[in-house]
C-alpha atoms as a PDB file:
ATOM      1  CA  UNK A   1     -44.562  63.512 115.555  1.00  0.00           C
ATOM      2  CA  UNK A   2     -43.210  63.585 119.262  1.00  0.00           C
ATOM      3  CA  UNK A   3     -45.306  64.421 121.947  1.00  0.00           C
ATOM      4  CA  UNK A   4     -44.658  66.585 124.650  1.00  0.00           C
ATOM      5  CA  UNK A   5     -43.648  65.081 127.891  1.00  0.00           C
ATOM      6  CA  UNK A   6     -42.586  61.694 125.688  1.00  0.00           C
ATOM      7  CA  UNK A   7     -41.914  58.582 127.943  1.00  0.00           C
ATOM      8  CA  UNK A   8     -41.491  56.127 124.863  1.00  0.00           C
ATOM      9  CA  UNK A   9     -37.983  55.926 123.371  1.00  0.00           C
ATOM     10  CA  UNK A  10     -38.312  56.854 119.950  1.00  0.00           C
ATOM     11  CA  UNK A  11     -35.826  56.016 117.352  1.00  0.00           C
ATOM     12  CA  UNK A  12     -34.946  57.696 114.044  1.00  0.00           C
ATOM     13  CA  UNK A  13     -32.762  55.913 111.264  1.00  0.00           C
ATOM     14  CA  UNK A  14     -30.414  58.733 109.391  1.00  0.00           C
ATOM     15  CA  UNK A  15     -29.302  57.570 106.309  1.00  0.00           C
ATOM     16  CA  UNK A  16     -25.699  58.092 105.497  1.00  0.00           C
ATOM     17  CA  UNK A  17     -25.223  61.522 103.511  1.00  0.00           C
ATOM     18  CA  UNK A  18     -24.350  65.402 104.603  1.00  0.00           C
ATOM     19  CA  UNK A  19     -27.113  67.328 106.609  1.00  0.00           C
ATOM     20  CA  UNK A  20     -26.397  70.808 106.334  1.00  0.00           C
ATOM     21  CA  UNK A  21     -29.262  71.841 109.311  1.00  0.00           C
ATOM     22  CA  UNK A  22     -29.576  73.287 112.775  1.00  0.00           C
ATOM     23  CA  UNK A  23     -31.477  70.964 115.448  1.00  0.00           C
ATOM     24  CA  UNK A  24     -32.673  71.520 118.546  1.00  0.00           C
ATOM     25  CA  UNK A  25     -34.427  68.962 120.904  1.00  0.00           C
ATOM     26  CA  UNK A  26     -36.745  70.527 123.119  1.00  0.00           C
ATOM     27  CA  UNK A  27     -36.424  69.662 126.870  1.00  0.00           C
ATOM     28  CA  UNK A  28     -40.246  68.109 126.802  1.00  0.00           C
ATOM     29  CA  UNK A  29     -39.059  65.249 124.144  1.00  0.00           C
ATOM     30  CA  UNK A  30     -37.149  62.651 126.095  1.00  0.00           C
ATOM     31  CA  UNK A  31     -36.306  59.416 124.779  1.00  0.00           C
ATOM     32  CA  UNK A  32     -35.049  60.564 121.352  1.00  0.00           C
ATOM     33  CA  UNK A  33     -32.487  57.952 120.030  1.00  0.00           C
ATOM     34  CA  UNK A  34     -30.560  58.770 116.476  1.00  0.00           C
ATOM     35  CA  UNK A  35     -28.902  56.380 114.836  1.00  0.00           C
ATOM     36  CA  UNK A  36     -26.655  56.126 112.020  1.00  0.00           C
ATOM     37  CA  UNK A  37     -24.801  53.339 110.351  1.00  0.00           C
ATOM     38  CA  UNK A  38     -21.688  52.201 111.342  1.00  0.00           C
ATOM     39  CA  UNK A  39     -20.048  51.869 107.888  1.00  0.00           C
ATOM     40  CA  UNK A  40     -20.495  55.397 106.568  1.00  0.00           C
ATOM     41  CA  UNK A  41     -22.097  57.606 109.843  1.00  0.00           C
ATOM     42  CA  UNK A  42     -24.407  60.511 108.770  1.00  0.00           C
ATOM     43  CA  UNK A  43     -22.608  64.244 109.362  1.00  0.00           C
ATOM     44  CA  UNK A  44     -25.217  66.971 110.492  1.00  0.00           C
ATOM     45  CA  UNK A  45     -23.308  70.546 109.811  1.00  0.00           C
ATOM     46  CA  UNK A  46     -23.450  74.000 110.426  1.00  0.00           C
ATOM     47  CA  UNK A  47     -21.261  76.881 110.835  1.00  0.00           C
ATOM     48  CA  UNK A  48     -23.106  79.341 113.467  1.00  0.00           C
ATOM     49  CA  UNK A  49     -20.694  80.571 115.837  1.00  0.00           C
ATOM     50  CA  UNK A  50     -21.298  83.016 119.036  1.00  0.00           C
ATOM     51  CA  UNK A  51     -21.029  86.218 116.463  1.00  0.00           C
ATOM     52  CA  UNK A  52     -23.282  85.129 114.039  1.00  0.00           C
ATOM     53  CA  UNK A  53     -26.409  86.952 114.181  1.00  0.00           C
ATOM     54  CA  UNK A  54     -29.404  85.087 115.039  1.00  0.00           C
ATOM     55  CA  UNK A  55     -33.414  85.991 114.029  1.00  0.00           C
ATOM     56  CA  UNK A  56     -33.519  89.329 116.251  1.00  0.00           C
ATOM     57  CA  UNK A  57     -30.351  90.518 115.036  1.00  0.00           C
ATOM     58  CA  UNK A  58     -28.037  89.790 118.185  1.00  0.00           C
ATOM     59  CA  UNK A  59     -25.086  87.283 118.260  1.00  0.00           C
ATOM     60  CA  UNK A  60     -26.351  84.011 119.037  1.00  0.00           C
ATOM     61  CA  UNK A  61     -23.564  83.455 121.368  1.00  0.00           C
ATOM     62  CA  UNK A  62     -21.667  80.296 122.529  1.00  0.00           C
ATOM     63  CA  UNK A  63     -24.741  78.997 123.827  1.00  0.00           C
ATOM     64  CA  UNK A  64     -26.957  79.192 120.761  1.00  0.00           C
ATOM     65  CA  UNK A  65     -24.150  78.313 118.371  1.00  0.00           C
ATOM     66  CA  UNK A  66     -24.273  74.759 118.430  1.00  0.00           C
ATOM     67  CA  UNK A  67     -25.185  72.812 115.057  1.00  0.00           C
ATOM     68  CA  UNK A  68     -27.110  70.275 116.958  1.00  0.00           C
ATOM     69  CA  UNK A  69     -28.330  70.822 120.913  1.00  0.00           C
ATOM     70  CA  UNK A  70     -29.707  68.319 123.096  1.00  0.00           C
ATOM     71  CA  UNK A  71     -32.232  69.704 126.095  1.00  0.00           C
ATOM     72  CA  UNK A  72     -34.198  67.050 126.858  1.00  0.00           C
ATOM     73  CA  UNK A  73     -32.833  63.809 128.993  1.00  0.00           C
ATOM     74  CA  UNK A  74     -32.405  60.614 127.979  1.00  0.00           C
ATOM     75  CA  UNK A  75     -31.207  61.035 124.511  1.00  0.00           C
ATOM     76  CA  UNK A  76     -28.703  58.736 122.789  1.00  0.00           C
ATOM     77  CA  UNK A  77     -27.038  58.711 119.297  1.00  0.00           C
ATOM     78  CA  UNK A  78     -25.271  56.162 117.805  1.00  0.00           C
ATOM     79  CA  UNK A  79     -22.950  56.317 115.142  1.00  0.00           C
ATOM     80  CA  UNK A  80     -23.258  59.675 113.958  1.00  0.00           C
ATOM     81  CA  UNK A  81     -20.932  62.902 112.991  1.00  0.00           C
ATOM     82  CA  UNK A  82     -21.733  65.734 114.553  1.00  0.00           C
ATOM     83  CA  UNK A  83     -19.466  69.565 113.100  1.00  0.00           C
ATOM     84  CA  UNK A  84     -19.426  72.396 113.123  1.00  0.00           C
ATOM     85  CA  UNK A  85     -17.172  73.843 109.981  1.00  0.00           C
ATOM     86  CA  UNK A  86     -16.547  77.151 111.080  1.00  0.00           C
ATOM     87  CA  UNK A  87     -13.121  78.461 110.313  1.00  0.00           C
ATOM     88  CA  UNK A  88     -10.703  78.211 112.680  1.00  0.00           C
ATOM     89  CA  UNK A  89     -10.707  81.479 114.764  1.00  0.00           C
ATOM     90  CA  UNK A  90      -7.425  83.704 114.585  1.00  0.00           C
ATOM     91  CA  UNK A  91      -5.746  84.325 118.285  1.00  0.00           C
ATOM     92  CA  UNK A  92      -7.618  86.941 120.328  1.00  0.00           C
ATOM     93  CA  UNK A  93     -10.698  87.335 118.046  1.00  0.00           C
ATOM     94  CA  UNK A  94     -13.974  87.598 119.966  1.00  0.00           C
ATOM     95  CA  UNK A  95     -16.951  85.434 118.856  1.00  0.00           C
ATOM     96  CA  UNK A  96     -14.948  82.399 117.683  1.00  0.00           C
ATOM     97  CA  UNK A  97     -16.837  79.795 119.868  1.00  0.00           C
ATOM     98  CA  UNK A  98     -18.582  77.814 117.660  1.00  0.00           C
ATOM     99  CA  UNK A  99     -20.086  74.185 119.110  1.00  0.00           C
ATOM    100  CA  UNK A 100     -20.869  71.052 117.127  1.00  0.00           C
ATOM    101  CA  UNK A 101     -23.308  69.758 120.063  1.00  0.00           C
ATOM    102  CA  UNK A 102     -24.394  70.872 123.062  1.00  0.00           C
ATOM    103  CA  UNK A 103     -25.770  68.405 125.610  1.00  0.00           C
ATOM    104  CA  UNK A 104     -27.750  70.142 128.507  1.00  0.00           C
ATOM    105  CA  UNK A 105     -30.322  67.226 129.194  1.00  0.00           C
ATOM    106  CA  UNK A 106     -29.199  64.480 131.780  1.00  0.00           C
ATOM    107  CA  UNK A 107     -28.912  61.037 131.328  1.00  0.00           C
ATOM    108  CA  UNK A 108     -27.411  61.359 127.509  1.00  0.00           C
ATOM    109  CA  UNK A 109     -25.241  58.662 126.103  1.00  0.00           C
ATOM    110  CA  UNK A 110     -22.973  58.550 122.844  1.00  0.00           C
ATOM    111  CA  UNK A 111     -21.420  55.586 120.782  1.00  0.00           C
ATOM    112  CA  UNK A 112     -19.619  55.353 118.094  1.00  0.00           C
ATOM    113  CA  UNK A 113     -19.947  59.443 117.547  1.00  0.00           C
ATOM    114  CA  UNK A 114     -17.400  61.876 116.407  1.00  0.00           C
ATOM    115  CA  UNK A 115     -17.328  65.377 116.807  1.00  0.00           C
ATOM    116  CA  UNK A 116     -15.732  67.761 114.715  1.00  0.00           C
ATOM    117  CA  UNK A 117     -14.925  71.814 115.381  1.00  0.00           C
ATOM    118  CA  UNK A 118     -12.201  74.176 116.534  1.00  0.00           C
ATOM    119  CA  UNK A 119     -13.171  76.598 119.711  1.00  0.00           C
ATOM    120  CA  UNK A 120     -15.478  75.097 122.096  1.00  0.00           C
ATOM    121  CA  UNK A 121     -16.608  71.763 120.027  1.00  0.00           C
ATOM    122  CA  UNK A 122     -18.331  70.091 122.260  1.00  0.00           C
ATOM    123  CA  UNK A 123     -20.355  71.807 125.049  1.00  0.00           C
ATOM    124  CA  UNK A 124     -20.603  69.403 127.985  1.00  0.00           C
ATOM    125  CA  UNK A 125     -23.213  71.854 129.676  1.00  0.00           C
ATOM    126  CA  UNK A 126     -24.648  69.865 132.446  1.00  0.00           C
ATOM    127  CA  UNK A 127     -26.240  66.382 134.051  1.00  0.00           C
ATOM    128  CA  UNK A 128     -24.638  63.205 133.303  1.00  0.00           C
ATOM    129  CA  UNK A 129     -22.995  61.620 130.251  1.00  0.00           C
ATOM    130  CA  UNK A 130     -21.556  58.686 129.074  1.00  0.00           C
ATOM    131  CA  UNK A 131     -19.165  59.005 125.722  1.00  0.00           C
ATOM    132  CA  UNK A 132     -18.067  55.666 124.653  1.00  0.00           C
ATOM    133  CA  UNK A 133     -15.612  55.336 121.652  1.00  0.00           C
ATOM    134  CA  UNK A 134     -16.008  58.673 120.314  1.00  0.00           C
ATOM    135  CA  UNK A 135     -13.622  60.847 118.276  1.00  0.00           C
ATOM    136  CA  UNK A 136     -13.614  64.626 119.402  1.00  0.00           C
ATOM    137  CA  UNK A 137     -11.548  67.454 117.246  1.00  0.00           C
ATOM    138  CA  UNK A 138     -10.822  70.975 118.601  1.00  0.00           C
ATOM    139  CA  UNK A 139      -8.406  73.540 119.139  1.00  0.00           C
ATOM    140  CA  UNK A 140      -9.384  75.693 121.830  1.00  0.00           C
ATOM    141  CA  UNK A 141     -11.013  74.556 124.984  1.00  0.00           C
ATOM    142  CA  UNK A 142     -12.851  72.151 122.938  1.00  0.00           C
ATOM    143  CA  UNK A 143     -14.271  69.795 125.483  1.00  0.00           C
ATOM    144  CA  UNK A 144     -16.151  72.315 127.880  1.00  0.00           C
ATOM    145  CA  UNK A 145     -18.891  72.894 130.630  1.00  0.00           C
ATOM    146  CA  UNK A 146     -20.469  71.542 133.752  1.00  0.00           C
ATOM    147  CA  UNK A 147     -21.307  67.945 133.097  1.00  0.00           C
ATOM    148  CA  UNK A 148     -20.595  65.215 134.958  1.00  0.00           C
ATOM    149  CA  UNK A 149     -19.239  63.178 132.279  1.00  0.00           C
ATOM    150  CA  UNK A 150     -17.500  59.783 131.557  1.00  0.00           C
ATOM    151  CA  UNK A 151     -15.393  59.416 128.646  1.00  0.00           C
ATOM    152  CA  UNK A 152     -14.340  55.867 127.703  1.00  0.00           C
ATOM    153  CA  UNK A 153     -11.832  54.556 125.155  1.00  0.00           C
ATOM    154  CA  UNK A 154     -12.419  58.424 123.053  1.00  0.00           C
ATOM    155  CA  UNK A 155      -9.962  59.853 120.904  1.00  0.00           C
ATOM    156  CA  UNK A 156      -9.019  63.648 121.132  1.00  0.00           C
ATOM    157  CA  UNK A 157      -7.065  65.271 118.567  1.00  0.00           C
ATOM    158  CA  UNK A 158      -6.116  68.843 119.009  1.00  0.00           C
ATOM    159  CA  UNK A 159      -5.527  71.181 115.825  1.00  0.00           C
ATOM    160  CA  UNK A 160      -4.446  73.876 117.965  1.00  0.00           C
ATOM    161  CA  UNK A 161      -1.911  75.983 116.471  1.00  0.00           C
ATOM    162  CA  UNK A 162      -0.758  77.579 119.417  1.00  0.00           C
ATOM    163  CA  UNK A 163      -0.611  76.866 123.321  1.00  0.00           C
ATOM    164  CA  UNK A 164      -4.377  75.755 124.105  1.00  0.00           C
ATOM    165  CA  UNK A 165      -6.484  73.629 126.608  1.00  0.00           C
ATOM    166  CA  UNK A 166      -8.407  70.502 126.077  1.00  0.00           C
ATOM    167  CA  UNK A 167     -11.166  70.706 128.480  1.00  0.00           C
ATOM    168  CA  UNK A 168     -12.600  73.713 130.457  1.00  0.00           C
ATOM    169  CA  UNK A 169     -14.335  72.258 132.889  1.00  0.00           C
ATOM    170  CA  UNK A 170     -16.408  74.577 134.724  1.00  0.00           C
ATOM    171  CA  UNK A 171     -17.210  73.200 138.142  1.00  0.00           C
ATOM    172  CA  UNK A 172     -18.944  76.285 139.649  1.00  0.00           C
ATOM    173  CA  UNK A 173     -20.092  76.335 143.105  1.00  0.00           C
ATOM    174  CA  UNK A 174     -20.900  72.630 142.683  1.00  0.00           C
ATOM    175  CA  UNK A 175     -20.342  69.932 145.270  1.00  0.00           C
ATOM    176  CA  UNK A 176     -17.728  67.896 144.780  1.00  0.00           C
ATOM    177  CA  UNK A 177     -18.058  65.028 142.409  1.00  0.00           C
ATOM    178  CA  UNK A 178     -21.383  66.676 141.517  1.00  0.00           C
ATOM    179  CA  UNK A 179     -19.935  68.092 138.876  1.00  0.00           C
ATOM    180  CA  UNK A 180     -16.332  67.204 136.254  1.00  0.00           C
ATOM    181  CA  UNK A 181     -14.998  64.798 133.591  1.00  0.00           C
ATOM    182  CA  UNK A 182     -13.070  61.549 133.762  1.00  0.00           C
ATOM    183  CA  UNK A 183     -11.504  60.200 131.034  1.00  0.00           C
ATOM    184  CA  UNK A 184     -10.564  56.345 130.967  1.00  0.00           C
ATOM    185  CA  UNK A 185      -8.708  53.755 128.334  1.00  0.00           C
ATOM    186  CA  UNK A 186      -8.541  57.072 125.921  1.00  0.00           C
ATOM    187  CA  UNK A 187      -6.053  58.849 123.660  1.00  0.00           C
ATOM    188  CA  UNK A 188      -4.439  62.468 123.649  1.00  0.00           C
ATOM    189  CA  UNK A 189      -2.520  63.145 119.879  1.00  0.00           C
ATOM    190  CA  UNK A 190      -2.210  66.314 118.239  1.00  0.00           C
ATOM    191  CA  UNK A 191      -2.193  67.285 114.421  1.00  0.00           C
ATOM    192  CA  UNK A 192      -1.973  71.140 114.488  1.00  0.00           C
ATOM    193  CA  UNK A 193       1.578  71.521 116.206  1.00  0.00           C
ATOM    194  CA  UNK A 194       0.658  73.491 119.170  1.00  0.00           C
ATOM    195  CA  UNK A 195       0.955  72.318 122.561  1.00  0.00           C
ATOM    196  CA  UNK A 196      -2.051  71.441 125.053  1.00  0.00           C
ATOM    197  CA  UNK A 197      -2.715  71.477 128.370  1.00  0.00           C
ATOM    198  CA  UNK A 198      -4.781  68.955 130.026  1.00  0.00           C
ATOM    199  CA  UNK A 199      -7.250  71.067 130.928  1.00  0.00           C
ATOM    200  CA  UNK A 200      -7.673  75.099 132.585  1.00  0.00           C
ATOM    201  CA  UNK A 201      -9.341  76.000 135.083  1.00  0.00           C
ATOM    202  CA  UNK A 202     -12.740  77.583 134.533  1.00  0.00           C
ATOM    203  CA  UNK A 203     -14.088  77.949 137.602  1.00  0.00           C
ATOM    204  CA  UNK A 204     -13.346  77.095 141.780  1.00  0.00           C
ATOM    205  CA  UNK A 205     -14.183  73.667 141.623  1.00  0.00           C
ATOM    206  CA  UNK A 206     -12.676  72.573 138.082  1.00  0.00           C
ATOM    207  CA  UNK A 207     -12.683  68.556 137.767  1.00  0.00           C
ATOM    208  CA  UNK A 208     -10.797  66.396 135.351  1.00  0.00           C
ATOM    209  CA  UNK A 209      -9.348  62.805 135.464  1.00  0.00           C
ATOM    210  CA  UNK A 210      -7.859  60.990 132.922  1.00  0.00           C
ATOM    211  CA  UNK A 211      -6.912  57.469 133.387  1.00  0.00           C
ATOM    212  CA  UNK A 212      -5.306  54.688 131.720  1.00  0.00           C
ATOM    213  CA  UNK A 213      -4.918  57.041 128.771  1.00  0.00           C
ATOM    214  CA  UNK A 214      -2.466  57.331 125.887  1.00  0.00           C
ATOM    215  CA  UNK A 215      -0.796  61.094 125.991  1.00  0.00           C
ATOM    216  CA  UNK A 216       1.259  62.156 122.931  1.00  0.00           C
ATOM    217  CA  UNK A 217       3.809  64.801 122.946  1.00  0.00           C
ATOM    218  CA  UNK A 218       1.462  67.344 122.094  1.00  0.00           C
ATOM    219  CA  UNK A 219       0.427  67.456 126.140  1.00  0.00           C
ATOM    220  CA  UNK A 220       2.514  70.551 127.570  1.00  0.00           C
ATOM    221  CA  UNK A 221       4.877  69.323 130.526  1.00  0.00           C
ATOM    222  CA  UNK A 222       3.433  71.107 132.907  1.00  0.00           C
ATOM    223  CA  UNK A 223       0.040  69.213 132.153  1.00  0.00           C
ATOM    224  CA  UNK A 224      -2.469  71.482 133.748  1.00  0.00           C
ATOM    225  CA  UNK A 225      -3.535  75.011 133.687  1.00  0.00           C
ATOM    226  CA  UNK A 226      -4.681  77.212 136.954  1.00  0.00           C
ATOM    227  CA  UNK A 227      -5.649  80.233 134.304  1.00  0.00           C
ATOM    228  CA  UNK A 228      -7.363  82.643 136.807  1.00  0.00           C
ATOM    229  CA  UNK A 229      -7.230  80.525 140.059  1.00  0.00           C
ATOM    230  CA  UNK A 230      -4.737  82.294 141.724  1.00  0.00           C
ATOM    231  CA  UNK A 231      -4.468  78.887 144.828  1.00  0.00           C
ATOM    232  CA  UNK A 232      -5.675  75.509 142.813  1.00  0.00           C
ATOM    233  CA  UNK A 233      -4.458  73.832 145.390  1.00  0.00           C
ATOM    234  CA  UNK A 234      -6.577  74.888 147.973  1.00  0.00           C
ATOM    235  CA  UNK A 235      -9.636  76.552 146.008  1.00  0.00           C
ATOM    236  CA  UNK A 236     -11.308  72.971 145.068  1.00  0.00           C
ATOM    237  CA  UNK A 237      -9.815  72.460 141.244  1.00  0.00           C
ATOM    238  CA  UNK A 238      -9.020  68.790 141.365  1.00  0.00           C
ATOM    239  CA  UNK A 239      -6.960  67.371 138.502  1.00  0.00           C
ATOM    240  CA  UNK A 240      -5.753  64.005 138.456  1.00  0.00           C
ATOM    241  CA  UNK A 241      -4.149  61.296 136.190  1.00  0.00           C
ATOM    242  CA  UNK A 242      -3.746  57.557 136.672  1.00  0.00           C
ATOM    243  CA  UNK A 243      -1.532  55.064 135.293  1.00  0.00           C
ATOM    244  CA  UNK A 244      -1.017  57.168 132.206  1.00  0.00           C
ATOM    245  CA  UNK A 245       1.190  56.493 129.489  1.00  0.00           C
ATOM    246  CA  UNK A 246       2.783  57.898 126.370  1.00  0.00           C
ATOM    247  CA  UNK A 247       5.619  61.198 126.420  1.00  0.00           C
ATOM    248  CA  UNK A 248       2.883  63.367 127.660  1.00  0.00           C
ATOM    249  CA  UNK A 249       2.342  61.894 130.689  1.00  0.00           C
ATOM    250  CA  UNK A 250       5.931  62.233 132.450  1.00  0.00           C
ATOM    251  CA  UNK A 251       5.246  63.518 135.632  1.00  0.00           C
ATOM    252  CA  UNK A 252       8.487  65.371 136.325  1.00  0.00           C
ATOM    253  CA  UNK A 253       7.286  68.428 134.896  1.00  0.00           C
ATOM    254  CA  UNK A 254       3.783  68.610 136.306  1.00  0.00           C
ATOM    255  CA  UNK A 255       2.162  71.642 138.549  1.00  0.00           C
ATOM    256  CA  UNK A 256       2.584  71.057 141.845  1.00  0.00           C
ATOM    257  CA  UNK A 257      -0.927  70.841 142.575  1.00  0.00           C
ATOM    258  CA  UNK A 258      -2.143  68.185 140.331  1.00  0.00           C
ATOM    259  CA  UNK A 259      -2.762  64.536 141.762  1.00  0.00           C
ATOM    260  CA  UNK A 260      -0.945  61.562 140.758  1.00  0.00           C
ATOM    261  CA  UNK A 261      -3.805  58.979 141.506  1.00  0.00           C
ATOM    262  CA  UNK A 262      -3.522  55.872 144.165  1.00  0.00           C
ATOM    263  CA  UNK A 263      -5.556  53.134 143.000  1.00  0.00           C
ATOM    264  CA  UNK A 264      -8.257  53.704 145.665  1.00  0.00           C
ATOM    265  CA  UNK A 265      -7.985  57.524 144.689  1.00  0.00           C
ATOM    266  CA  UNK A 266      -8.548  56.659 140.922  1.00  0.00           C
ATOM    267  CA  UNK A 267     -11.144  54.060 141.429  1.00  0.00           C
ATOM    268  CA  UNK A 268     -14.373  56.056 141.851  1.00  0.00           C
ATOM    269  CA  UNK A 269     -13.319  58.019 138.607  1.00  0.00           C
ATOM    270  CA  UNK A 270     -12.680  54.470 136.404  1.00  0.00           C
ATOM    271  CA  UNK A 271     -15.993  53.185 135.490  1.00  0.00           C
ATOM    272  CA  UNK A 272     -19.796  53.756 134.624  1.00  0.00           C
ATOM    273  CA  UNK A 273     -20.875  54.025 138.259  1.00  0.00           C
ATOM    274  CA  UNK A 274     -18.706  57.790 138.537  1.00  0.00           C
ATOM    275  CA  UNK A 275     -22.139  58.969 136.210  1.00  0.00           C
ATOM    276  CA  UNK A 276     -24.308  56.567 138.090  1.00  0.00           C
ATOM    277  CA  UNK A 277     -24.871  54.371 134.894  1.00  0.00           C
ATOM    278  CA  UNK A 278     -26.617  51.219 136.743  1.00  0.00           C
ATOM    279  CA  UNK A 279     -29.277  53.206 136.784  1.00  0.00           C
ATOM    280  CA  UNK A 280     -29.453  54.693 133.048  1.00  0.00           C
ATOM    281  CA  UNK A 281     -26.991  53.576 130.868  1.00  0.00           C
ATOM    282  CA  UNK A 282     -29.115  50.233 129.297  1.00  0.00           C
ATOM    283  CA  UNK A 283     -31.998  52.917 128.945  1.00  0.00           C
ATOM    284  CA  UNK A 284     -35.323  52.842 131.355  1.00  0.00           C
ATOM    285  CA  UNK A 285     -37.530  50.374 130.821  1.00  0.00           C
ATOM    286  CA  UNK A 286     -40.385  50.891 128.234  1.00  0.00           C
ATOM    287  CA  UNK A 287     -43.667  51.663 130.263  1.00  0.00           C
END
């Protein structure tokens, strides 16, 4: 019922109930808005993971695992679940990644969502995003990708087991600020006993923030993770924090290279306009 190229926002009322189904929004349907109520939000689940064998046979892989993935820009949901129910994948097994959403359009916003999985839940792949009171579950590296991507008063719970990472943020040969995640008025708790680290780094240019923000004693003391970056300091992973609060974010124990924030350091990472949001946020204007 959408048409290709779409330049109309279109909006589609999900009742509350369990959707067990696999969506994909093509890149050529902008404007797609779901909503769901507020009072009992609409889950969409699946269970694919990057092993699972897709319609030729191969493993779908992270990529192609997600229960719901978002291509096209300007897309919004409000108020809804999104999981993937996947077991949690035993240490060292290979094809465990299994996403609840990926966003790869630009210009996406959530409210109100949650987003429930274990490795990789939500797949932050690329272009701007604005997350604004959203719960997001994981164990393993289950905030991930090359977004740039502003997360504001969200809620991350870890179920790791064992020592894991938040966020992989990937970075890549990206400019700087073109690419990371900053996380503002937010909370870090834990309910599977292992410790977390902030974040690893994924690539060169790795970029995380967080801000204001709540950190249980699930966050490791050393807060941050190099991983295969043999000089953070001086490759281009930037990893900051900023009037923090909470047993997880003492600062004695942190790497070396990690930034305890000024206020004019901070300040480009503390509001809407770090994912340019004057200029998308509200939504375009209907032509």
């Amino acid at each position: 019922m959408i048409p290709i190229d779409n330049t109309r926002r279109v909006i589609f009322v999900i009742k509350p109930g369990i959707y067990r189904e696999k969506i994909v929004i093509p890149k050529a349907m902008s404007f797609i808005t779901l909503l769901g109520t507020g009072e009992s939000p609409p889950t969409i689940t699946g269970n694919d993971t990057a092993s699972t064998g897709g319609k030729d046979g191969k493993p779908l892989k992270t990529f192609h695992s997600p229960t719901v993935a978002v291509n096209a820009d300007y897309f919004v949901a409000l108020n809804i679940r999104f999981e993937n129910a996947a077991p949690n994948p035993e240490s060292g097994q290979v094809g465990g990644q299994a996403v609840a959403l990926r966003v790869s359009g630009g210009k996406a916003a959530f409210y109100n969502c949650s987003f429930y999985g274990t490795q990789d839940t939500l797949y932050d792949h690329k272009g701007l995003h604005y997350f604004n009171n959203c719960f997001i579950q994981g164990s393993v590296d289950f905030i991930f990708g090359y977004g740039r991507s502003l997360y504001e008063n969200c809620y991350l719970n870890s179920i790791a087991k064992k020592v894991a990472s938040l966020t992989a943020q990937k970075g890549g040969g990206l400019a700087p600020m073109e690419s990371g995640f900053s996380f503002t008025r937010s909370t870090i708790a834990g309910s599977g006993g292992g410790p977390v680290y902030l974040g690893r780094a994924w690539g060169k240019h790795s970029r995380v923030v967080f801000s204001y923000t709540f950190m249980d004693k699930v966050v490791i003391p050393q807060g941050w993770n190099s991983w295969r970056i043999r000089r953070p300091e001086s490759s281009g992973v930037y990893y900051g924090e900023y009037q923090c609060s909470g047993p997880g974010a003492n600062w004695t124990g942190r790497v070396r290279w990690a930034h305890l924030l000024t206020a004019a350091e901070a300040q480009p990472f503390l509001g809407t306009h770090y994912v340019v949001g004057d200029a998308w946020i509200l939504g375009p204007p209907l032509p």
